[in-house]
C-alpha atoms as a PDB file:
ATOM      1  CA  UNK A   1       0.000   0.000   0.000  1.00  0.00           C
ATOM      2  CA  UNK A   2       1.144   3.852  -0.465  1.00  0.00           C
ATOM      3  CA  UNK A   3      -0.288   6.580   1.733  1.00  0.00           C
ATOM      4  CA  UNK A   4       0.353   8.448  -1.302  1.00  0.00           C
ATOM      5  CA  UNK A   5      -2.387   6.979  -3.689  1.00  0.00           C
ATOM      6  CA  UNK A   6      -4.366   5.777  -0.344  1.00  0.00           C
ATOM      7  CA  UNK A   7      -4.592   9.531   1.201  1.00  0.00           C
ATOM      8  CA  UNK A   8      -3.712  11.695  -1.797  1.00  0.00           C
ATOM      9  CA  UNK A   9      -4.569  15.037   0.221  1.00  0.00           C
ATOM     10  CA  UNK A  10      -2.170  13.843   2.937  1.00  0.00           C
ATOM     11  CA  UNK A  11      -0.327  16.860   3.988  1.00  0.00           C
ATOM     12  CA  UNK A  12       3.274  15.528   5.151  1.00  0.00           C
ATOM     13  CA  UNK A  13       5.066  12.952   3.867  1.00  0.00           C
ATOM     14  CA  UNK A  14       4.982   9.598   5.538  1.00  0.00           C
ATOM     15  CA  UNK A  15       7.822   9.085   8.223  1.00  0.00           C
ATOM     16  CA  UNK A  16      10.092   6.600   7.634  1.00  0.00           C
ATOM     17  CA  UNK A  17      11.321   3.722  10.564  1.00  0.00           C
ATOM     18  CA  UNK A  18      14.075   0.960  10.224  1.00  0.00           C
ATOM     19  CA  UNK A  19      11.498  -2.412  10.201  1.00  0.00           C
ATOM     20  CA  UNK A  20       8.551  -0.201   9.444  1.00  0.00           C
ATOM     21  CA  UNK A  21       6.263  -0.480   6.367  1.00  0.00           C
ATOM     22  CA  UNK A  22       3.842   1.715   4.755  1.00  0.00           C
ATOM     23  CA  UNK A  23       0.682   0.353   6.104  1.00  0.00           C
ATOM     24  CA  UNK A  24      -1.846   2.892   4.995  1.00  0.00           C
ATOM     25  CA  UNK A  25      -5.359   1.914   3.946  1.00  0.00           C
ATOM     26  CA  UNK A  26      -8.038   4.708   2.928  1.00  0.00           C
ATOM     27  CA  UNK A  27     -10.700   2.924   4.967  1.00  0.00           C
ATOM     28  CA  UNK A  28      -8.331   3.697   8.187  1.00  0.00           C
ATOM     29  CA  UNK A  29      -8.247   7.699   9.558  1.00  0.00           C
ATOM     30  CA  UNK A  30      -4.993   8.597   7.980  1.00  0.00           C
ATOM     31  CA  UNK A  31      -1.781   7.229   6.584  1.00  0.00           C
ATOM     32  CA  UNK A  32       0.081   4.386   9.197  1.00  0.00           C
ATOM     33  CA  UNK A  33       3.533   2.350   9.553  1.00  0.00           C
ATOM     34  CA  UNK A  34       3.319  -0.998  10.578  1.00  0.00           C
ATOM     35  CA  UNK A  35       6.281  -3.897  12.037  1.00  0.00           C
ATOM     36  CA  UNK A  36       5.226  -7.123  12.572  1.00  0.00           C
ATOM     37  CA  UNK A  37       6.385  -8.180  16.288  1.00  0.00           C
ATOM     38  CA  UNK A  38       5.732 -12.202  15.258  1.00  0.00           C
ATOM     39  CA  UNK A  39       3.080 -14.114  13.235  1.00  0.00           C
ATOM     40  CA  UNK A  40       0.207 -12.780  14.997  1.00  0.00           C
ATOM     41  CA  UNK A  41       1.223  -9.844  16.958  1.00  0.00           C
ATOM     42  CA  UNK A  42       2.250  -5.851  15.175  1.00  0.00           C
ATOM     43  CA  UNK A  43       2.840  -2.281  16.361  1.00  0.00           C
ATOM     44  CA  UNK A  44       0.559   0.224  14.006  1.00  0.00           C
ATOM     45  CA  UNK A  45       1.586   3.796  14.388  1.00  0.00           C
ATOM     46  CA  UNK A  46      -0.576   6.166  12.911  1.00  0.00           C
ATOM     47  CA  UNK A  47       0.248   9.502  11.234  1.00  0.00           C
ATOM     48  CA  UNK A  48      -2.122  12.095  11.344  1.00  0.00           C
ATOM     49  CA  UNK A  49      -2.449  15.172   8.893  1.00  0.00           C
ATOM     50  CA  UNK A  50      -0.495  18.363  10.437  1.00  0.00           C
ATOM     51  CA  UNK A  51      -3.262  20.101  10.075  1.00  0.00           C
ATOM     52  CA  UNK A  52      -5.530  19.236  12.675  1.00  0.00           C
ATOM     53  CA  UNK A  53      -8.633  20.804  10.360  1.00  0.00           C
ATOM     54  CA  UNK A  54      -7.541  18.009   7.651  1.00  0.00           C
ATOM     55  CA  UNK A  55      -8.060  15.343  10.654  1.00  0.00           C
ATOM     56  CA  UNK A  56     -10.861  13.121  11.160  1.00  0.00           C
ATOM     57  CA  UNK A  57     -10.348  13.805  14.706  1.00  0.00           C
ATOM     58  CA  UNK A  58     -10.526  17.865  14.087  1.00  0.00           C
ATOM     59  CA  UNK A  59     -13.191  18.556  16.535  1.00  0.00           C
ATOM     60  CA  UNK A  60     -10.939  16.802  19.496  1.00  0.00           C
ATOM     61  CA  UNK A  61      -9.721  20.054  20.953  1.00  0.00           C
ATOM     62  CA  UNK A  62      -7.906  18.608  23.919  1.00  0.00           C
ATOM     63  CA  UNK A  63      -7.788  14.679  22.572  1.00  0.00           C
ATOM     64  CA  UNK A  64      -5.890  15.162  18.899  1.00  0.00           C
ATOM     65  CA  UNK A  65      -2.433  13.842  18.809  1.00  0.00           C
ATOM     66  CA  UNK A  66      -0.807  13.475  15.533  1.00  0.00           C
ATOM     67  CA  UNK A  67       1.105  10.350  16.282  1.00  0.00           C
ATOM     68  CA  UNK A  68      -0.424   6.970  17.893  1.00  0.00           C
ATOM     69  CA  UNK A  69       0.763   3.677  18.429  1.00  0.00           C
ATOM     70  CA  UNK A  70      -1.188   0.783  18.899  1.00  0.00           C
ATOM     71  CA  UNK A  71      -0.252  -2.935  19.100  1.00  0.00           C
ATOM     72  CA  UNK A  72      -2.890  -5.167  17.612  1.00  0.00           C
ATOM     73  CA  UNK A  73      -3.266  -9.023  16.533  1.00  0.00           C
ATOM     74  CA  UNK A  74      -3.330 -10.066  13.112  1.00  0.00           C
ATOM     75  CA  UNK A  75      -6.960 -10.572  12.833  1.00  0.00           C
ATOM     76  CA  UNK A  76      -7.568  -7.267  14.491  1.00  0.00           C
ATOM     77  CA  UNK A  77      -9.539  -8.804  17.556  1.00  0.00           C
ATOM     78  CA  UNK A  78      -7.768  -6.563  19.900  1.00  0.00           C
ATOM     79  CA  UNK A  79      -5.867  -3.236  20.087  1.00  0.00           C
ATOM     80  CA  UNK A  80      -4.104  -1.779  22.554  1.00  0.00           C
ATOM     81  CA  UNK A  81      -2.854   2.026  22.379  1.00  0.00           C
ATOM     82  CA  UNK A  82       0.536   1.959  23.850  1.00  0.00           C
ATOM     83  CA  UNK A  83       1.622   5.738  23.135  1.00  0.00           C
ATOM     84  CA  UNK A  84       0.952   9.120  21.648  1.00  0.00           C
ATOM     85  CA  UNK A  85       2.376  12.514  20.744  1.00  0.00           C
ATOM     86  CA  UNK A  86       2.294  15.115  18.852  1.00  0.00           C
ATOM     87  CA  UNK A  87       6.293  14.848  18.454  1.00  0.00           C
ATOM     88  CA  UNK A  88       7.333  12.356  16.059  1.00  0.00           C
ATOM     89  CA  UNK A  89      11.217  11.859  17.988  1.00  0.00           C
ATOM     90  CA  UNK A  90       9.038  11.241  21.158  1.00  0.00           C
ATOM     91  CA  UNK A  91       7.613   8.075  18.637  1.00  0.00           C
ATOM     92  CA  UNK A  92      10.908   6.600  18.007  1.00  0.00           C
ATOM     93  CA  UNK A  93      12.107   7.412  21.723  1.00  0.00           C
ATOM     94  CA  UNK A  94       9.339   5.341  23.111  1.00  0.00           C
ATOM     95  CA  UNK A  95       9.273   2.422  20.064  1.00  0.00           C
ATOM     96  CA  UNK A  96      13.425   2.116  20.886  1.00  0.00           C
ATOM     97  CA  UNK A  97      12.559   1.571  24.957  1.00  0.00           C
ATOM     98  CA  UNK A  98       9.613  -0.730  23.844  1.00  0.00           C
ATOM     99  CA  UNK A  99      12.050  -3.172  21.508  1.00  0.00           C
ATOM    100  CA  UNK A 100      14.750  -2.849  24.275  1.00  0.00           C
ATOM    101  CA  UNK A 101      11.825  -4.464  26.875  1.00  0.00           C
ATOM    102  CA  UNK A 102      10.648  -6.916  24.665  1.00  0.00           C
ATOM    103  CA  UNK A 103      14.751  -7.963  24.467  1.00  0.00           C
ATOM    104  CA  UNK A 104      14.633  -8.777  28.029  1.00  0.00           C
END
Protein backbone atom coordinates (compact mmCIF):
# COMPACT_ATOMS: atom_id res chain seq x y z
CA UNK A 1 0.00 0.00 0.00
CA UNK A 2 1.14 3.85 -0.47
CA UNK A 3 -0.29 6.58 1.73
CA UNK A 4 0.35 8.45 -1.30
CA UNK A 5 -2.39 6.98 -3.69
CA UNK A 6 -4.37 5.78 -0.34
CA UNK A 7 -4.59 9.53 1.20
CA UNK A 8 -3.71 11.69 -1.80
CA UNK A 9 -4.57 15.04 0.22
CA UNK A 10 -2.17 13.84 2.94
CA UNK A 11 -0.33 16.86 3.99
CA UNK A 12 3.27 15.53 5.15
CA UNK A 13 5.07 12.95 3.87
CA UNK A 14 4.98 9.60 5.54
CA UNK A 15 7.82 9.09 8.22
CA UNK A 16 10.09 6.60 7.63
CA UNK A 17 11.32 3.72 10.56
CA UNK A 18 14.07 0.96 10.22
CA UNK A 19 11.50 -2.41 10.20
CA UNK A 20 8.55 -0.20 9.44
CA UNK A 21 6.26 -0.48 6.37
CA UNK A 22 3.84 1.72 4.75
CA UNK A 23 0.68 0.35 6.10
CA UNK A 24 -1.85 2.89 4.99
CA UNK A 25 -5.36 1.91 3.95
CA UNK A 26 -8.04 4.71 2.93
CA UNK A 27 -10.70 2.92 4.97
CA UNK A 28 -8.33 3.70 8.19
CA UNK A 29 -8.25 7.70 9.56
CA UNK A 30 -4.99 8.60 7.98
CA UNK A 31 -1.78 7.23 6.58
CA UNK A 32 0.08 4.39 9.20
CA UNK A 33 3.53 2.35 9.55
CA UNK A 34 3.32 -1.00 10.58
CA UNK A 35 6.28 -3.90 12.04
CA UNK A 36 5.23 -7.12 12.57
CA UNK A 37 6.39 -8.18 16.29
CA UNK A 38 5.73 -12.20 15.26
CA UNK A 39 3.08 -14.11 13.23
CA UNK A 40 0.21 -12.78 15.00
CA UNK A 41 1.22 -9.84 16.96
CA UNK A 42 2.25 -5.85 15.18
CA UNK A 43 2.84 -2.28 16.36
CA UNK A 44 0.56 0.22 14.01
CA UNK A 45 1.59 3.80 14.39
CA UNK A 46 -0.58 6.17 12.91
CA UNK A 47 0.25 9.50 11.23
CA UNK A 48 -2.12 12.10 11.34
CA UNK A 49 -2.45 15.17 8.89
CA UNK A 50 -0.50 18.36 10.44
CA UNK A 51 -3.26 20.10 10.08
CA UNK A 52 -5.53 19.24 12.68
CA UNK A 53 -8.63 20.80 10.36
CA UNK A 54 -7.54 18.01 7.65
CA UNK A 55 -8.06 15.34 10.65
CA UNK A 56 -10.86 13.12 11.16
CA UNK A 57 -10.35 13.80 14.71
CA UNK A 58 -10.53 17.87 14.09
CA UNK A 59 -13.19 18.56 16.53
CA UNK A 60 -10.94 16.80 19.50
CA UNK A 61 -9.72 20.05 20.95
CA UNK A 62 -7.91 18.61 23.92
CA UNK A 63 -7.79 14.68 22.57
CA UNK A 64 -5.89 15.16 18.90
CA UNK A 65 -2.43 13.84 18.81
CA UNK A 66 -0.81 13.47 15.53
CA UNK A 67 1.11 10.35 16.28
CA UNK A 68 -0.42 6.97 17.89
CA UNK A 69 0.76 3.68 18.43
CA UNK A 70 -1.19 0.78 18.90
CA UNK A 71 -0.25 -2.93 19.10
CA UNK A 72 -2.89 -5.17 17.61
CA UNK A 73 -3.27 -9.02 16.53
CA UNK A 74 -3.33 -10.07 13.11
CA UNK A 75 -6.96 -10.57 12.83
CA UNK A 76 -7.57 -7.27 14.49
CA UNK A 77 -9.54 -8.80 17.56
CA UNK A 78 -7.77 -6.56 19.90
CA UNK A 79 -5.87 -3.24 20.09
CA UNK A 80 -4.10 -1.78 22.55
CA UNK A 81 -2.85 2.03 22.38
CA UNK A 82 0.54 1.96 23.85
CA UNK A 83 1.62 5.74 23.13
CA UNK A 84 0.95 9.12 21.65
CA UNK A 85 2.38 12.51 20.74
CA UNK A 86 2.29 15.12 18.85
CA UNK A 87 6.29 14.85 18.45
CA UNK A 88 7.33 12.36 16.06
CA UNK A 89 11.22 11.86 17.99
CA UNK A 90 9.04 11.24 21.16
CA UNK A 91 7.61 8.08 18.64
CA UNK A 92 10.91 6.60 18.01
CA UNK A 93 12.11 7.41 21.72
CA UNK A 94 9.34 5.34 23.11
CA UNK A 95 9.27 2.42 20.06
CA UNK A 96 13.42 2.12 20.89
CA UNK A 97 12.56 1.57 24.96
CA UNK A 98 9.61 -0.73 23.84
CA UNK A 99 12.05 -3.17 21.51
CA UNK A 100 14.75 -2.85 24.27
CA UNK A 101 11.82 -4.46 26.87
CA UNK A 102 10.65 -6.92 24.67
CA UNK A 103 14.75 -7.96 24.47
CA UNK A 104 14.63 -8.78 28.03
Amino acid sequence: MNYKKEFPRYDDELPTLDGFSDSSWHNDACPSLMKHIDDSTFIQIFCDYKDQNESDFADLVEGYTRFNIMLANAEKDWSIALYESNNWDDIVEYLHRFQRSEEH
